[in-house]
Structure formats: C-alpha cells, structure tokens
PDB file of N, CA and C in Angstrom:
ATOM      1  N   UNK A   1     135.505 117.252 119.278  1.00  0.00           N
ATOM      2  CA  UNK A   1     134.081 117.479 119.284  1.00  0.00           C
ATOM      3  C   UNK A   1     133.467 116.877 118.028  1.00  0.00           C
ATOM      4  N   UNK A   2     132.489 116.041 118.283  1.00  0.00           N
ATOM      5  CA  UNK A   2     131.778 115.257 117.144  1.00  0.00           C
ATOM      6  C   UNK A   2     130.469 116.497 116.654  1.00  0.00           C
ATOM      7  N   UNK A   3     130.630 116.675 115.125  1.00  0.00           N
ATOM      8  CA  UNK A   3     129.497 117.285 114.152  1.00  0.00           C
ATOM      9  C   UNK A   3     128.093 116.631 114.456  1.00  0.00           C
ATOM     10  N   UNK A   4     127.024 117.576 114.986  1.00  0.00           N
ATOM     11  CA  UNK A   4     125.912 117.184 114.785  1.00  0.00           C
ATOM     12  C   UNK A   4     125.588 116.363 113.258  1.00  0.00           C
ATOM     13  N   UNK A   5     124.472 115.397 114.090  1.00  0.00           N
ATOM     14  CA  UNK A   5     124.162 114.781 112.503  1.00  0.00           C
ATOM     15  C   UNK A   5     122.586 115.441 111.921  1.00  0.00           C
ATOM     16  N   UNK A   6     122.520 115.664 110.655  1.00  0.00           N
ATOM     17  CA  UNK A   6     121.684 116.255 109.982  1.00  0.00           C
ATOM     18  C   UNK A   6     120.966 115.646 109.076  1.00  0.00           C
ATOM     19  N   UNK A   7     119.425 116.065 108.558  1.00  0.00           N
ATOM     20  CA  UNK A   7     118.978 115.147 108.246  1.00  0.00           C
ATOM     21  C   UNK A   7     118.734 115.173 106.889  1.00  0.00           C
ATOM     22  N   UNK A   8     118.597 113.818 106.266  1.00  0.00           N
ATOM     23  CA  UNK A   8     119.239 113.786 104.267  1.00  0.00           C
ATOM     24  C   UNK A   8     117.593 113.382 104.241  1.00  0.00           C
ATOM     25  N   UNK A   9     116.977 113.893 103.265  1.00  0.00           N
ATOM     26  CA  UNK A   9     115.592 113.346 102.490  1.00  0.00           C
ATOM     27  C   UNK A   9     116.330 112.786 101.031  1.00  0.00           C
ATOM     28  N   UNK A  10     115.624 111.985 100.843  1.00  0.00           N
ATOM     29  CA  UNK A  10     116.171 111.401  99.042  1.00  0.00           C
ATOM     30  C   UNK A  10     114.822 111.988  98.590  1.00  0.00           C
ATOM     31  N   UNK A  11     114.825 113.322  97.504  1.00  0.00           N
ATOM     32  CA  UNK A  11     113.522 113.542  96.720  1.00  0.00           C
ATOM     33  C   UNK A  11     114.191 113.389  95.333  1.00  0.00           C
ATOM     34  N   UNK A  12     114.417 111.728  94.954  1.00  0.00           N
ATOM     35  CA  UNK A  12     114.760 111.078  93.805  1.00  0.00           C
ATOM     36  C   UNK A  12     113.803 110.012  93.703  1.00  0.00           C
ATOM     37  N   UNK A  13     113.446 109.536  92.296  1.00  0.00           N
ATOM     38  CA  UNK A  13     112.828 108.405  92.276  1.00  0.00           C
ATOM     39  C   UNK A  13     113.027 106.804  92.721  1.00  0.00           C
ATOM     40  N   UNK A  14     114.597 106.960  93.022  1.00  0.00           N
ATOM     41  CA  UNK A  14     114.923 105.798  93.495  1.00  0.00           C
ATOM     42  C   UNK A  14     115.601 105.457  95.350  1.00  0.00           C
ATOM     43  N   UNK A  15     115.650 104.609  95.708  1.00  0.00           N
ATOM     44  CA  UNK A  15     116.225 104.471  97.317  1.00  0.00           C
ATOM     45  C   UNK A  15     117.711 104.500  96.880  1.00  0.00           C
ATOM     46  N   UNK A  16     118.297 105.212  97.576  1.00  0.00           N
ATOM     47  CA  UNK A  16     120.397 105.513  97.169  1.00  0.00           C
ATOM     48  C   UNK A  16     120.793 104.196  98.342  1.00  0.00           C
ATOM     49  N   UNK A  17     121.998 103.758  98.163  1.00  0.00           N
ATOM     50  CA  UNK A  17     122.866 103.518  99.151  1.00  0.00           C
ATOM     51  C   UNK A  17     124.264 103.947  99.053  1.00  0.00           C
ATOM     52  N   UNK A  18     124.771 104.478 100.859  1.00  0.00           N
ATOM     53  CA  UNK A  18     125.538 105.370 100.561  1.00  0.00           C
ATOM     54  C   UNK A  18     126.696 104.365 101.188  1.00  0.00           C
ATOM     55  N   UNK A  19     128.141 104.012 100.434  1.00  0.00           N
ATOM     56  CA  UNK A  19     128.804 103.314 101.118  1.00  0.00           C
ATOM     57  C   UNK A  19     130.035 103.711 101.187  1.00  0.00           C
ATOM     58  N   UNK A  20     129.866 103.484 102.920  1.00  0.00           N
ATOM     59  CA  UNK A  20     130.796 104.830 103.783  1.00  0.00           C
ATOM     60  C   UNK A  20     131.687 103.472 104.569  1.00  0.00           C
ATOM     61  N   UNK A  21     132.797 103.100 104.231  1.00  0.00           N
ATOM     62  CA  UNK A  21     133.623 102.236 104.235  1.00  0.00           C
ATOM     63  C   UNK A  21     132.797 100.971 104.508  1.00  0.00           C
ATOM     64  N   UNK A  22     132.823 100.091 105.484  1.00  0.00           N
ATOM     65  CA  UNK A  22     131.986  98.598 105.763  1.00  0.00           C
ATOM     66  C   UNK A  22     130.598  99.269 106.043  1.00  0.00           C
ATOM     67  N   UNK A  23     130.242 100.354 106.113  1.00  0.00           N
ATOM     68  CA  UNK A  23     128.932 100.260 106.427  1.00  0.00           C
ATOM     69  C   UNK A  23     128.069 100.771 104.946  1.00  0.00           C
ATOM     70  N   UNK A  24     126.688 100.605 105.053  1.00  0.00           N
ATOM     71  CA  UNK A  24     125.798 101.090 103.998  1.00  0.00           C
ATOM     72  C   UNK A  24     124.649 101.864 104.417  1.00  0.00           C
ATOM     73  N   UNK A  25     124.432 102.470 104.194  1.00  0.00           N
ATOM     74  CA  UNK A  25     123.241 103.509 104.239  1.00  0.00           C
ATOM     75  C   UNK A  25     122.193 103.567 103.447  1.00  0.00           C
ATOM     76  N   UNK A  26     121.217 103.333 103.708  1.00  0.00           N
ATOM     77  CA  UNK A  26     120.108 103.603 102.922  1.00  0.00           C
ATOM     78  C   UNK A  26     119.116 104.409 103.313  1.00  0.00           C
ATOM     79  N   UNK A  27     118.870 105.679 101.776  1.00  0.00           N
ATOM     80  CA  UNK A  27     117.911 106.829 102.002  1.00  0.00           C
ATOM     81  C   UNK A  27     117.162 105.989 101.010  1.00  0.00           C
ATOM     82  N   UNK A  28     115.712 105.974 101.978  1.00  0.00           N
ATOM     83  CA  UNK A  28     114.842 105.906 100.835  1.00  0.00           C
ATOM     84  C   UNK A  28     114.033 106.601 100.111  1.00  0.00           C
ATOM     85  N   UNK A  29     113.247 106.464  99.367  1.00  0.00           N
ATOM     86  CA  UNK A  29     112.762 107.984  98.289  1.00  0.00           C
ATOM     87  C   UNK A  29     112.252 108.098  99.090  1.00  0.00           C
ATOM     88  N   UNK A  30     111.608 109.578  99.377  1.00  0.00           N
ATOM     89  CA  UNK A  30     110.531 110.266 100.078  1.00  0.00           C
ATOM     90  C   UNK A  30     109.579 111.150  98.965  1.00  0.00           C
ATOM     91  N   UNK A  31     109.799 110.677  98.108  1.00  0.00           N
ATOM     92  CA  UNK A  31     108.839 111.785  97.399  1.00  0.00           C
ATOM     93  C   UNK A  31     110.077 112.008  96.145  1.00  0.00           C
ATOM     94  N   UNK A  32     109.369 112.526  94.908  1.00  0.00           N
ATOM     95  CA  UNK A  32     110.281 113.021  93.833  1.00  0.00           C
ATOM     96  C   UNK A  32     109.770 114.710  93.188  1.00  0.00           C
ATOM     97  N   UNK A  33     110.978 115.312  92.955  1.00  0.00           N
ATOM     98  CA  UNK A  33     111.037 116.604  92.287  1.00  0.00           C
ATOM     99  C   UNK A  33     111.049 116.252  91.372  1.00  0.00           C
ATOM    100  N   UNK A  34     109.810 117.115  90.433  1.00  0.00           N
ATOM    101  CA  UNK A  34     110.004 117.046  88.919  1.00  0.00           C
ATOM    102  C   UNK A  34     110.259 118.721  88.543  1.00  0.00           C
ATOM    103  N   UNK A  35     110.847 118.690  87.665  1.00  0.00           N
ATOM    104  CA  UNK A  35     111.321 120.059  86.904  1.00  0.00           C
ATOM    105  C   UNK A  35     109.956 120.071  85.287  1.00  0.00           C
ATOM    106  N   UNK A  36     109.301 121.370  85.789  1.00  0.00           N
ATOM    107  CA  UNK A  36     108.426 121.695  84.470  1.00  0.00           C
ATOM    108  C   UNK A  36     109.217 121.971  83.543  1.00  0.00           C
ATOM    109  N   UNK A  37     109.157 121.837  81.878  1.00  0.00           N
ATOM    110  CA  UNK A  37     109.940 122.099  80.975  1.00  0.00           C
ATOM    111  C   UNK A  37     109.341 122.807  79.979  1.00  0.00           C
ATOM    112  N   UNK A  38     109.836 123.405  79.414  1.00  0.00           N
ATOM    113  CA  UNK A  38     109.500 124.169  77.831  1.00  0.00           C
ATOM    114  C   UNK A  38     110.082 123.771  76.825  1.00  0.00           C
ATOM    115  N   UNK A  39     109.682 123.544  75.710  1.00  0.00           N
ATOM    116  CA  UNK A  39     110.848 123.166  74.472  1.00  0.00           C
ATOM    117  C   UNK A  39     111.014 123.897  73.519  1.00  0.00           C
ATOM    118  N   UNK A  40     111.724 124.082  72.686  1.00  0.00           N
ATOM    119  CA  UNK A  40     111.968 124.904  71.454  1.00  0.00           C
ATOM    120  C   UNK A  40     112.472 124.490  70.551  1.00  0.00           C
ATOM    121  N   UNK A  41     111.661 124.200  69.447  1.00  0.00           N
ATOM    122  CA  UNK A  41     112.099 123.212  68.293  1.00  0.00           C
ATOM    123  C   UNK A  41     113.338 124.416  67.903  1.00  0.00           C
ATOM    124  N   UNK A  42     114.613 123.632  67.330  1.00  0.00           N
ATOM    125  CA  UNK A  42     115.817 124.328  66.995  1.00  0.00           C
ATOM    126  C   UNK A  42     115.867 124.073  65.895  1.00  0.00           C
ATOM    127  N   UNK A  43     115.300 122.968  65.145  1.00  0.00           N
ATOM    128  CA  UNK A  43     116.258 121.775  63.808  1.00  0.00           C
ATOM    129  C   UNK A  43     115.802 120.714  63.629  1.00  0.00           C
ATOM    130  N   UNK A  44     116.370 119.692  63.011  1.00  0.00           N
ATOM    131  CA  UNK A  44     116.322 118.760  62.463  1.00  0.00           C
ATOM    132  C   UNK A  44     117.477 118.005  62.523  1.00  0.00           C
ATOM    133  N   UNK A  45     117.085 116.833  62.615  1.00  0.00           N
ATOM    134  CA  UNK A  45     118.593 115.779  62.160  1.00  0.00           C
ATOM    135  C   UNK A  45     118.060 114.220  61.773  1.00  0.00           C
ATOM    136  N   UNK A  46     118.492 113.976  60.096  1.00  0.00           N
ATOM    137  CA  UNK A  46     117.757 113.263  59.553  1.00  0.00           C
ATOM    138  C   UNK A  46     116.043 113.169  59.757  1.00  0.00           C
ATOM    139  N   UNK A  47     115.792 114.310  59.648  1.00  0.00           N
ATOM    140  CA  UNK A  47     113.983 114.542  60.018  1.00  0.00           C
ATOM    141  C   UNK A  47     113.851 114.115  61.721  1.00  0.00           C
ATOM    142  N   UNK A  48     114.658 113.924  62.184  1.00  0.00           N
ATOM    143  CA  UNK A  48     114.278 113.713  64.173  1.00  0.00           C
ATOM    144  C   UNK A  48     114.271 115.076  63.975  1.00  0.00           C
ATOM    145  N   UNK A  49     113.010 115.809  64.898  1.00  0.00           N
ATOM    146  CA  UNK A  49     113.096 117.202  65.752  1.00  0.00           C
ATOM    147  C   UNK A  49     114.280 117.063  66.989  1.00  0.00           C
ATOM    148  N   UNK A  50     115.132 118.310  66.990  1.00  0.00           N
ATOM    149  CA  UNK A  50     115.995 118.773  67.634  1.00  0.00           C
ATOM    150  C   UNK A  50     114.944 120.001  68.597  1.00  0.00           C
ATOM    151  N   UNK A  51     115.673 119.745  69.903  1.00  0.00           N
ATOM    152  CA  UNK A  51     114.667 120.680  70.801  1.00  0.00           C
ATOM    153  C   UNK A  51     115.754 121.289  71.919  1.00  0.00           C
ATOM    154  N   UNK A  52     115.532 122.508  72.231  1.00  0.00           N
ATOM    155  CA  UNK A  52     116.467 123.206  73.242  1.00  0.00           C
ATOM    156  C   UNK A  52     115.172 123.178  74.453  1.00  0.00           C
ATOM    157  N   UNK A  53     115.536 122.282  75.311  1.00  0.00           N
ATOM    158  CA  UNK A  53     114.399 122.386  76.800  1.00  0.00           C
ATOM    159  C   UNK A  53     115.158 123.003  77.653  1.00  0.00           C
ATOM    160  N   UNK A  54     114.098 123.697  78.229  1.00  0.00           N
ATOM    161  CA  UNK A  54     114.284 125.408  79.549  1.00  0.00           C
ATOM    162  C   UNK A  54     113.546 124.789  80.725  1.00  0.00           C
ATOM    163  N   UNK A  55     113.673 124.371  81.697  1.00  0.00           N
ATOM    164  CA  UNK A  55     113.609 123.662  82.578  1.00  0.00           C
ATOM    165  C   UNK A  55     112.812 125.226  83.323  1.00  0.00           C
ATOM    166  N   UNK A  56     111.879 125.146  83.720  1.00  0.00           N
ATOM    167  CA  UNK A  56     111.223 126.784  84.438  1.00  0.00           C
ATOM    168  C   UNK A  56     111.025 126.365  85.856  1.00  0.00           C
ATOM    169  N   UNK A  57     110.076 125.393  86.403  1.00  0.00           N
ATOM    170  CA  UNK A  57     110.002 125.816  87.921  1.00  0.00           C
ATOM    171  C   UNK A  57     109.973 124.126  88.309  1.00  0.00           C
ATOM    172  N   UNK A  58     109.922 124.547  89.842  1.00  0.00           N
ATOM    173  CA  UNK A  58     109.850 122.570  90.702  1.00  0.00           C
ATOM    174  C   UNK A  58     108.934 122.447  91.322  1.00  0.00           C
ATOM    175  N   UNK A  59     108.242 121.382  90.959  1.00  0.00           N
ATOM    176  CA  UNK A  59     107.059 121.137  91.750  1.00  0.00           C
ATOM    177  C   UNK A  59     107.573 120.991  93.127  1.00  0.00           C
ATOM    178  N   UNK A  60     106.527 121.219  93.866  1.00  0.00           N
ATOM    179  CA  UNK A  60     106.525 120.811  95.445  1.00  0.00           C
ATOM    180  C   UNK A  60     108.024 121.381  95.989  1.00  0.00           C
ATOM    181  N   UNK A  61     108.676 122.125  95.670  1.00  0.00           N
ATOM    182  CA  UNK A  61     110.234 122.461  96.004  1.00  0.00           C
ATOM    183  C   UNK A  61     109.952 122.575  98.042  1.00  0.00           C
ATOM    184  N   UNK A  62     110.393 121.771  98.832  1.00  0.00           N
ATOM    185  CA  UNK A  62     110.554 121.913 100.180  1.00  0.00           C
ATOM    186  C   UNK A  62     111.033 123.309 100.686  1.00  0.00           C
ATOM    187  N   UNK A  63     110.932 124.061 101.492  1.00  0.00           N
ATOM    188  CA  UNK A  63     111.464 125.205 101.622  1.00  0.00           C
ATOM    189  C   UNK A  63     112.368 125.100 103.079  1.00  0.00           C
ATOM    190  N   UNK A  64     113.723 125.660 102.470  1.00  0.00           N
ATOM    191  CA  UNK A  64     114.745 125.365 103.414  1.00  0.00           C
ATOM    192  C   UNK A  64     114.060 125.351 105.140  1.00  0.00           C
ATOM    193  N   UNK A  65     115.317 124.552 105.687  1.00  0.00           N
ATOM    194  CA  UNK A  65     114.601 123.821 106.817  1.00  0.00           C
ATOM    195  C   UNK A  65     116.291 123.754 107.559  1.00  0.00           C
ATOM    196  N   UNK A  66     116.766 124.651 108.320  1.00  0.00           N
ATOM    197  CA  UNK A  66     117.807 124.280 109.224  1.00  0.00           C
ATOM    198  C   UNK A  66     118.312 122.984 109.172  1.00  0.00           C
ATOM    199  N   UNK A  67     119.615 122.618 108.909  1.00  0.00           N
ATOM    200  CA  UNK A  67     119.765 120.988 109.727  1.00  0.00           C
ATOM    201  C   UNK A  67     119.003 119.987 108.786  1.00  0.00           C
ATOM    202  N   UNK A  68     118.581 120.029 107.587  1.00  0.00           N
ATOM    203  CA  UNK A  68     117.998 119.104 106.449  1.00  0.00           C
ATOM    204  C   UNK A  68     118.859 119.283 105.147  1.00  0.00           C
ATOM    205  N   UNK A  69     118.904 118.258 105.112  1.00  0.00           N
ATOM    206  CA  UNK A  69     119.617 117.996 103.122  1.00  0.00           C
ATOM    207  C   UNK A  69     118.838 117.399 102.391  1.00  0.00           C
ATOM    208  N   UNK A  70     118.799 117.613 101.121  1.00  0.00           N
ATOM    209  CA  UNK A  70     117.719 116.952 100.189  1.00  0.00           C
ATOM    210  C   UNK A  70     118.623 116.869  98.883  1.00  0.00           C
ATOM    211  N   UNK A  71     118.184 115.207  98.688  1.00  0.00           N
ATOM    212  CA  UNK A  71     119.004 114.579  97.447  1.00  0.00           C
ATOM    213  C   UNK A  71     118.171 114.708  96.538  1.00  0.00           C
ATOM    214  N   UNK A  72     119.164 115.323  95.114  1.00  0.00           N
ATOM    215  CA  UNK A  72     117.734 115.516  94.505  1.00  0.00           C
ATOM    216  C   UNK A  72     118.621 115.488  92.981  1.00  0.00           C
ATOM    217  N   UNK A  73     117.465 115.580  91.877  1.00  0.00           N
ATOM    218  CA  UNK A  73     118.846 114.941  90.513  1.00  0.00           C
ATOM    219  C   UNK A  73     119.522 116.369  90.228  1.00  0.00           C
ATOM    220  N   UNK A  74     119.919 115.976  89.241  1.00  0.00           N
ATOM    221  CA  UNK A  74     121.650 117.347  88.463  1.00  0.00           C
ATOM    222  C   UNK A  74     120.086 118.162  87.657  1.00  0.00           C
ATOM    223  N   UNK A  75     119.387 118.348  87.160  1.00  0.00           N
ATOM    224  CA  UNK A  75     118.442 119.387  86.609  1.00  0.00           C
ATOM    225  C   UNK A  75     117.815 120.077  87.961  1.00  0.00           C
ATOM    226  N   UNK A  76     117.206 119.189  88.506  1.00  0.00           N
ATOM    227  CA  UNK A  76     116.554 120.176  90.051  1.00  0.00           C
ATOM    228  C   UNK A  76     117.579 120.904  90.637  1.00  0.00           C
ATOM    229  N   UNK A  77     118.798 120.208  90.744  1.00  0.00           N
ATOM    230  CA  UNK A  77     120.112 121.237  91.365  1.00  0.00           C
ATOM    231  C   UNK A  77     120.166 122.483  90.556  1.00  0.00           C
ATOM    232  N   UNK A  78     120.349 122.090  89.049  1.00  0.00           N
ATOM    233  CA  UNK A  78     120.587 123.418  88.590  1.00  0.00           C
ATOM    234  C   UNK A  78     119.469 124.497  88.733  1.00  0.00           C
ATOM    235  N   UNK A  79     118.315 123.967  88.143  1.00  0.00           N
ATOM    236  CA  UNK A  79     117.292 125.005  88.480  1.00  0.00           C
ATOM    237  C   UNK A  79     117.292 125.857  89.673  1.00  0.00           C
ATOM    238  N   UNK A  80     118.025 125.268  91.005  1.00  0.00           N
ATOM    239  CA  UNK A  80     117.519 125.721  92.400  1.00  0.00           C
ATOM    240  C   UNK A  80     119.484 126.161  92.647  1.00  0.00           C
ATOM    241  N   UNK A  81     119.990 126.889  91.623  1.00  0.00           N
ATOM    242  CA  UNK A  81     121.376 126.379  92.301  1.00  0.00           C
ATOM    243  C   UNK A  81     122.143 127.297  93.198  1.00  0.00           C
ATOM    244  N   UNK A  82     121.331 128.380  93.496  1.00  0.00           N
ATOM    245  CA  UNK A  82     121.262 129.211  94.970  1.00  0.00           C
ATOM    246  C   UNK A  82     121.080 128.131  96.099  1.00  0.00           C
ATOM    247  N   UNK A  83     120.257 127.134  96.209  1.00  0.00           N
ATOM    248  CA  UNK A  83     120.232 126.607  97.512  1.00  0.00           C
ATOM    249  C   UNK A  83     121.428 125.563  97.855  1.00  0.00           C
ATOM    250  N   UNK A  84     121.587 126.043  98.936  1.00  0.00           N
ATOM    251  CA  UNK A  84     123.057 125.209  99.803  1.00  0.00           C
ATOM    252  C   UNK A  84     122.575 124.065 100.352  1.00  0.00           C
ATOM    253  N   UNK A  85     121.225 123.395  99.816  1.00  0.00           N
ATOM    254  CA  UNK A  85     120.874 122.417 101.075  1.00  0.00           C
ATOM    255  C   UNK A  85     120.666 121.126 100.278  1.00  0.00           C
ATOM    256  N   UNK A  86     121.245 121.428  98.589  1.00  0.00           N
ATOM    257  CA  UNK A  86     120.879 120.193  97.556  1.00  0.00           C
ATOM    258  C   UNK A  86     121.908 119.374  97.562  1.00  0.00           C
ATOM    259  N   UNK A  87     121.581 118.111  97.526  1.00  0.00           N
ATOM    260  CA  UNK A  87     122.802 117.070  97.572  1.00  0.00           C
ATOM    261  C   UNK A  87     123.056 116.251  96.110  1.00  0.00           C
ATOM    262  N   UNK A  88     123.441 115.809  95.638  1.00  0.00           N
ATOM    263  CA  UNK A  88     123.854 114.853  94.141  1.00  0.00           C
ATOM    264  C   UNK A  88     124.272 113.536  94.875  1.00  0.00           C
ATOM    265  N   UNK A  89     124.230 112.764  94.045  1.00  0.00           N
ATOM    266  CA  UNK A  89     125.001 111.628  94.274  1.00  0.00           C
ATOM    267  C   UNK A  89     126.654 112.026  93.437  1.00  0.00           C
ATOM    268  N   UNK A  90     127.166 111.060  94.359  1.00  0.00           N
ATOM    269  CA  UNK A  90     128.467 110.989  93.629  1.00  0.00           C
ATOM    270  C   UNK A  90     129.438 109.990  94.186  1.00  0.00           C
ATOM    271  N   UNK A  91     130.721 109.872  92.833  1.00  0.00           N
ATOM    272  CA  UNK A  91     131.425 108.599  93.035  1.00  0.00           C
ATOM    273  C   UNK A  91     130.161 107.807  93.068  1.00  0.00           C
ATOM    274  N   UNK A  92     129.548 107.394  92.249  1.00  0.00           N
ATOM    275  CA  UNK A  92     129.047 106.249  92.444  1.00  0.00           C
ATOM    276  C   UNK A  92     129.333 104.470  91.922  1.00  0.00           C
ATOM    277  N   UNK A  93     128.909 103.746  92.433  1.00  0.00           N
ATOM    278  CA  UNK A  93     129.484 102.339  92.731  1.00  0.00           C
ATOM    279  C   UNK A  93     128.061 101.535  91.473  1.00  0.00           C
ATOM    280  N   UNK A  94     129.206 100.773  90.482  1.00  0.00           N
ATOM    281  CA  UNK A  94     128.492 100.126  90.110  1.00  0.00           C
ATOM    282  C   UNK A  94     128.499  98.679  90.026  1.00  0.00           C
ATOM    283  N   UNK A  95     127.922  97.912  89.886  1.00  0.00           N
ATOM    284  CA  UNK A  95     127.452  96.160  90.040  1.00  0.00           C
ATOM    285  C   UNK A  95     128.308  95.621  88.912  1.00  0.00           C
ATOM    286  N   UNK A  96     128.548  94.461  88.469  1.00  0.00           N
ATOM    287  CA  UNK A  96     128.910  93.629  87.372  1.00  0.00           C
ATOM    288  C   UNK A  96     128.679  93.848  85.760  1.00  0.00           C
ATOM    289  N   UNK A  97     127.144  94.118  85.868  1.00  0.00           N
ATOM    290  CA  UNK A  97     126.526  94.487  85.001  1.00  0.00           C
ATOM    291  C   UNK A  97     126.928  95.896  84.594  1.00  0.00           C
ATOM    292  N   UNK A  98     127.539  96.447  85.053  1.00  0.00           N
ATOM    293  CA  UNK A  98     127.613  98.487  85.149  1.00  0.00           C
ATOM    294  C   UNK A  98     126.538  98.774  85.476  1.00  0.00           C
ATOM    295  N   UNK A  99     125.920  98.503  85.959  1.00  0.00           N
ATOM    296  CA  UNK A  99     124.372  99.219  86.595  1.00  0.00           C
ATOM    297  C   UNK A  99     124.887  99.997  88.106  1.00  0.00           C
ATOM    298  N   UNK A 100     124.504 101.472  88.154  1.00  0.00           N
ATOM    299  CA  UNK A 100     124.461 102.219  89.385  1.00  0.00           C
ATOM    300  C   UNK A 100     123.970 101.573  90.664  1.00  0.00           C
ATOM    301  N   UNK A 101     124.628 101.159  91.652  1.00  0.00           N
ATOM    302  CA  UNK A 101     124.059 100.520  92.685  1.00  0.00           C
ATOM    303  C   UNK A 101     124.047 101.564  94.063  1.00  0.00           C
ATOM    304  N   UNK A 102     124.932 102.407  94.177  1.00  0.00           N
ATOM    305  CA  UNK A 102     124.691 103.477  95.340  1.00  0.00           C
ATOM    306  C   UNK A 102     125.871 104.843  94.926  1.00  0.00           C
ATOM    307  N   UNK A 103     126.516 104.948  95.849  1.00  0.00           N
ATOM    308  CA  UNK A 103     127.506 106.233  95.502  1.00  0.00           C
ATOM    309  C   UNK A 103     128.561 106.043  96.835  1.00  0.00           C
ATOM    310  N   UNK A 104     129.492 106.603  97.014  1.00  0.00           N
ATOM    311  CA  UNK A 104     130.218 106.780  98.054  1.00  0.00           C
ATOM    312  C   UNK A 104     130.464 108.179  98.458  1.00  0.00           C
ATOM    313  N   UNK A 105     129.802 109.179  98.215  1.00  0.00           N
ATOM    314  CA  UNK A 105     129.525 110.278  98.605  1.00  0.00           C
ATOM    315  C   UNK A 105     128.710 111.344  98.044  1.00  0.00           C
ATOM    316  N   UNK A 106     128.867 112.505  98.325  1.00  0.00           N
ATOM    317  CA  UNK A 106     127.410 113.736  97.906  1.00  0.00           C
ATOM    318  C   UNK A 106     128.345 114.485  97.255  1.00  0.00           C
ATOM    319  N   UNK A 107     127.957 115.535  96.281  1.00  0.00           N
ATOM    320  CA  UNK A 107     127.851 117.041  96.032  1.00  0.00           C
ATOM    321  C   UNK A 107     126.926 117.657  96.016  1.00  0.00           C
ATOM    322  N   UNK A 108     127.976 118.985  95.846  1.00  0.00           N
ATOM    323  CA  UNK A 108     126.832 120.297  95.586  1.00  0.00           C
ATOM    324  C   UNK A 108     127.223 121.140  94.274  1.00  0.00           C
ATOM    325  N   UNK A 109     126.258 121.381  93.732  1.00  0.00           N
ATOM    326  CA  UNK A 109     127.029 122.622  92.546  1.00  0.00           C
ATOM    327  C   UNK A 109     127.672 123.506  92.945  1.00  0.00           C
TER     328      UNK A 109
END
C-alpha cells in the first residue's frame, strides 16, 4: 500500500530543492516566518555589545492543517517546537563554491 502524499509549503525566504535520487524537487517560497526578538545587553567584547536574544512570538504562524508540512528555519522550529508539522532542511547538498544548493531530506526537532 502506497502513503498518501501530503502537502510541504516552504515558509523560508528561499525556493529549496529536494534531491531524492535522479529526481529534484522544487518548493518554492510561499511566504516567510519571521520570529519577533528581544535583546539583552550581557557584556562587552573589545567594546562590541554582547546580546542574549529571546526569540517571543511568529508572525503569521499558519495554524495546523491535517495532511500539510511547513518548511520553516531552526529558530521558528524552536520557538513552535510542540508542533509536529515543522520541517528543516537537511543533509544538505552543496555546489563547488560550498554554497547550499538544496538538501536531500527533512527534519523535525
């Protein structure tokens, strides 16, 4: 019996490609999560301010949806890290240059 297929939103700033042996996949952005932040000066180092940021809420956060996955970065995961429906990139594949070019699969926290 073949797994229903389910549906991935990318709410990252960039289009992923996902490469799943000869084939490639492409999610493209649909929109991006930003995480509001707080800071707290801690210190100093050589006069640079040192800051502890508290990441508090997500804009626009989608509200779970049966049968949907949403790719989204490693801070929005953590903030939200009750929900089972966040995806990461991972293993990802890089170009010549070392530049990130897609991933070969997902996590979850």
């Amino acid at each position: 019996m073949r797994k229903k297929e389910v549906n991935v939103i990318n709410l990252t700033p960039h289009d992923i490609i996902l490469f799943k042996g000869n084939e490639q996949i492409l999610y493209k952005s649909a929109g991006v999560l930003r995480a509001e932040c707080e800071y707290e000066l801690i210190g100093t180092v050589n006069g640079i301010n040192v800051y502890k940021n508290k990441y508090i809420s997500i804009d626009k956060m989608p509200k779970y949806k049966k049968g949907t996955y949403y790719i989204v970065s490693r801070i929005v995961a953590e903030i939200m890290k009750n929900r089972k429906d966040l995806l990461l990139v991972n293993e990802t594949v890089r170009n010549e240059k070392g530049q990130i070019i897609g991933c070969k699969s997902f996590s979850r926290l």
